[in-house]
N, C-alpha and C. Protein backbone atom coordinates (compact mmCIF):
# COMPACT_ATOMS: atom_id res chain seq x y z
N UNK A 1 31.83 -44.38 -9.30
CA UNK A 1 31.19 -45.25 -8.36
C UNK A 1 29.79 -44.74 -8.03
N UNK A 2 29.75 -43.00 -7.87
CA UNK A 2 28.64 -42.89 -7.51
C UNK A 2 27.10 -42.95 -8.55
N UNK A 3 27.94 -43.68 -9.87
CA UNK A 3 26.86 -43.61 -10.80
C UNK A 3 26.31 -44.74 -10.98
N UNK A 4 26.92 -45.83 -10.09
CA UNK A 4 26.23 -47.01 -10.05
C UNK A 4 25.88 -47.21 -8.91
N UNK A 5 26.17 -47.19 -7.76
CA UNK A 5 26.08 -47.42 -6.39
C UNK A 5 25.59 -46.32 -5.62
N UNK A 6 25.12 -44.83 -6.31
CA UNK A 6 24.93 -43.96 -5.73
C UNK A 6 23.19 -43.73 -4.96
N UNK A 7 22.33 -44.79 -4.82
CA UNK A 7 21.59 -45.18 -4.46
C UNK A 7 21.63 -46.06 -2.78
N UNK A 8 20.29 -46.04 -1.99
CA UNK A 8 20.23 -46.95 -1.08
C UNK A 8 20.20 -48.29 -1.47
N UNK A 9 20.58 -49.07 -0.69
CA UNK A 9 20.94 -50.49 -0.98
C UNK A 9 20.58 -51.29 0.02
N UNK A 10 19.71 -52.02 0.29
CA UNK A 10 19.47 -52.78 1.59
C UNK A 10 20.39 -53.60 2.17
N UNK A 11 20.56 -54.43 1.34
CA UNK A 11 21.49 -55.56 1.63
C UNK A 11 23.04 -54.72 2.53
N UNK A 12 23.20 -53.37 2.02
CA UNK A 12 24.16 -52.64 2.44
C UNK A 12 23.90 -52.17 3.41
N UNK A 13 22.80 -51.56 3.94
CA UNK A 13 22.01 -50.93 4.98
C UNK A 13 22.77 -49.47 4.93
N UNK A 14 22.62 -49.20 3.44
CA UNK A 14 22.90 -47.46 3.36
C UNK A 14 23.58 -47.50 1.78
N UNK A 15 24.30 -46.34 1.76
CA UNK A 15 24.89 -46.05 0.18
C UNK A 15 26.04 -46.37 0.20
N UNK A 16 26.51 -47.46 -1.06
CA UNK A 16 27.43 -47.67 -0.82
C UNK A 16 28.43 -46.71 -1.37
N UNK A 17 28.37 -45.65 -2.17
CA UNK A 17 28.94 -45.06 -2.81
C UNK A 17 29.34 -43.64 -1.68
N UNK A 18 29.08 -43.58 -0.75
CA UNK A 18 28.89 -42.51 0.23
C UNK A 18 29.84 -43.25 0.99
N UNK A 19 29.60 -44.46 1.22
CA UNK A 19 30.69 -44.62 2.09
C UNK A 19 32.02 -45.16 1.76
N UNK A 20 31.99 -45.36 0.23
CA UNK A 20 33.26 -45.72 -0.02
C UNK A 20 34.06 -44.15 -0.28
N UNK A 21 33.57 -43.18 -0.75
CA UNK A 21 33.57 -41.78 -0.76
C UNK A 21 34.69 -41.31 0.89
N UNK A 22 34.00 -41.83 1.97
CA UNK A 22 33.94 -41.00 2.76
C UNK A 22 35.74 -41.72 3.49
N UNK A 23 35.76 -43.17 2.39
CA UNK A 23 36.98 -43.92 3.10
C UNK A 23 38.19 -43.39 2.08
N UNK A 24 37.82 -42.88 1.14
CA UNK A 24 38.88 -42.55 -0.04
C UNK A 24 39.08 -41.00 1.03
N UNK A 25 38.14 -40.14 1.10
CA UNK A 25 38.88 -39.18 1.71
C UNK A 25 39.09 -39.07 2.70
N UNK A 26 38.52 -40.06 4.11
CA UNK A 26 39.70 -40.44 4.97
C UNK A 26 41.44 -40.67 4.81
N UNK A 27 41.56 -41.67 3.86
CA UNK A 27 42.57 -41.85 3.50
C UNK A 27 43.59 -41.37 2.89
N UNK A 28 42.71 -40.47 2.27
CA UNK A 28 43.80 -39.41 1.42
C UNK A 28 44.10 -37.95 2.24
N UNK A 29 43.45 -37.53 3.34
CA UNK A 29 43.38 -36.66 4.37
C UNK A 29 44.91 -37.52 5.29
N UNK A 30 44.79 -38.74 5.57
CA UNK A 30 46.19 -39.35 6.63
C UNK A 30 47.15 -39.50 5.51
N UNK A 31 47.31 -39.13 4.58
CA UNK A 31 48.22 -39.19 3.14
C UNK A 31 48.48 -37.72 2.93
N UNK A 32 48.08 -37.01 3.50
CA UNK A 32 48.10 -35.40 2.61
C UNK A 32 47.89 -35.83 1.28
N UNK A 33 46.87 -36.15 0.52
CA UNK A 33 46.75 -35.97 -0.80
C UNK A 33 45.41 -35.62 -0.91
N UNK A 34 45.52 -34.94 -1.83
CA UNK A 34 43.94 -34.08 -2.16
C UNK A 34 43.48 -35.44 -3.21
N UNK A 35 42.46 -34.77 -4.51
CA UNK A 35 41.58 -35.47 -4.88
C UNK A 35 42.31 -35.60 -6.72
N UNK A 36 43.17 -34.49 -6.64
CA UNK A 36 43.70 -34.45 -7.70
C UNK A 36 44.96 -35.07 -7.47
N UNK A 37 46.11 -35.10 -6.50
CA UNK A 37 46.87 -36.20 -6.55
C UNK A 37 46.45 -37.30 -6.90
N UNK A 38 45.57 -37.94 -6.59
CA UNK A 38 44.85 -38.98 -7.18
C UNK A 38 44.28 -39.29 -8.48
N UNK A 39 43.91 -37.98 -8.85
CA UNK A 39 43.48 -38.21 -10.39
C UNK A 39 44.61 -38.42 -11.03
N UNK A 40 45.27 -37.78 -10.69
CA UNK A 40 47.19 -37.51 -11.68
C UNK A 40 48.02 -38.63 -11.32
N UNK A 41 47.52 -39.31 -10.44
CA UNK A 41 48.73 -40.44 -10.22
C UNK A 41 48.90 -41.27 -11.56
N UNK A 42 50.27 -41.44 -11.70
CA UNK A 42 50.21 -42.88 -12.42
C UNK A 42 51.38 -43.56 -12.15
N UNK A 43 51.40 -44.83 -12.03
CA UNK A 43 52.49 -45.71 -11.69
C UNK A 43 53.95 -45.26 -12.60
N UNK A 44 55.10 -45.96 -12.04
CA UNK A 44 56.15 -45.61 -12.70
C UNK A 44 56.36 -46.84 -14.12
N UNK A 45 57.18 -45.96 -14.59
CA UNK A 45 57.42 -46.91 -15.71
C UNK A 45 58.20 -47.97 -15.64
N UNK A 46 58.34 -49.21 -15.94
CA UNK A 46 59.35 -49.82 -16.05
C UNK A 46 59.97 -49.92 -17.04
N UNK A 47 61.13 -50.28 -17.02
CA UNK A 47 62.49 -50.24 -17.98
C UNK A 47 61.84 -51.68 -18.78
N UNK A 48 61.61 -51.52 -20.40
CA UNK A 48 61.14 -52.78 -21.64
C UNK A 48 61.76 -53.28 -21.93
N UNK A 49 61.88 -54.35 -22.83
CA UNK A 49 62.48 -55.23 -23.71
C UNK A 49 63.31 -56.04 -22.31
N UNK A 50 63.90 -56.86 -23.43
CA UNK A 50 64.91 -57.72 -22.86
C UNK A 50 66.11 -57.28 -22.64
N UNK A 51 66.89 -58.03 -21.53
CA UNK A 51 67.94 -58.16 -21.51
C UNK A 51 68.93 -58.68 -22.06
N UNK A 52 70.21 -58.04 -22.52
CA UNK A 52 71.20 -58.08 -23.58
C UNK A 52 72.06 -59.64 -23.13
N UNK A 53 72.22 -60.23 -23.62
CA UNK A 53 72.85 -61.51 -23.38
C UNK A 53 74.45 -61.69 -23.08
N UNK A 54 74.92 -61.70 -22.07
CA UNK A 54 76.57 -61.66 -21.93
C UNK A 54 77.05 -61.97 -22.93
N UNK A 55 78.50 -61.69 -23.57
CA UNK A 55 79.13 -62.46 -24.31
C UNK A 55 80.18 -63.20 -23.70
């Protein structure tokens, strides 16, 4: 984010990349999760294919 947005922005009236920054680690501070829980997350898997057809 901060490689596109890491600039002042008027229309924003500041950086937006600073403050989306500052809400990810708000949030992850009321989560106990650091910065690497986050990198490492990944969703669970779900169970594939179809279901077997009664007989």
């Amino acid at each position: 984010m901060h490689q596109w947005y890491g600039e002042y922005d008027e229309e924003w009236d500041g950086n937006p990349a600073e403050e989306f920054q500052a809400a990810l680690d708000t949030g992850g501070a009321e989560r106990e999760l650091s910065e690497a829980d986050l990198v490492n997350w990944r969703p669970e898997k779900k169970a594939g294919g179809r279901r077997k057809k009664s007989e």
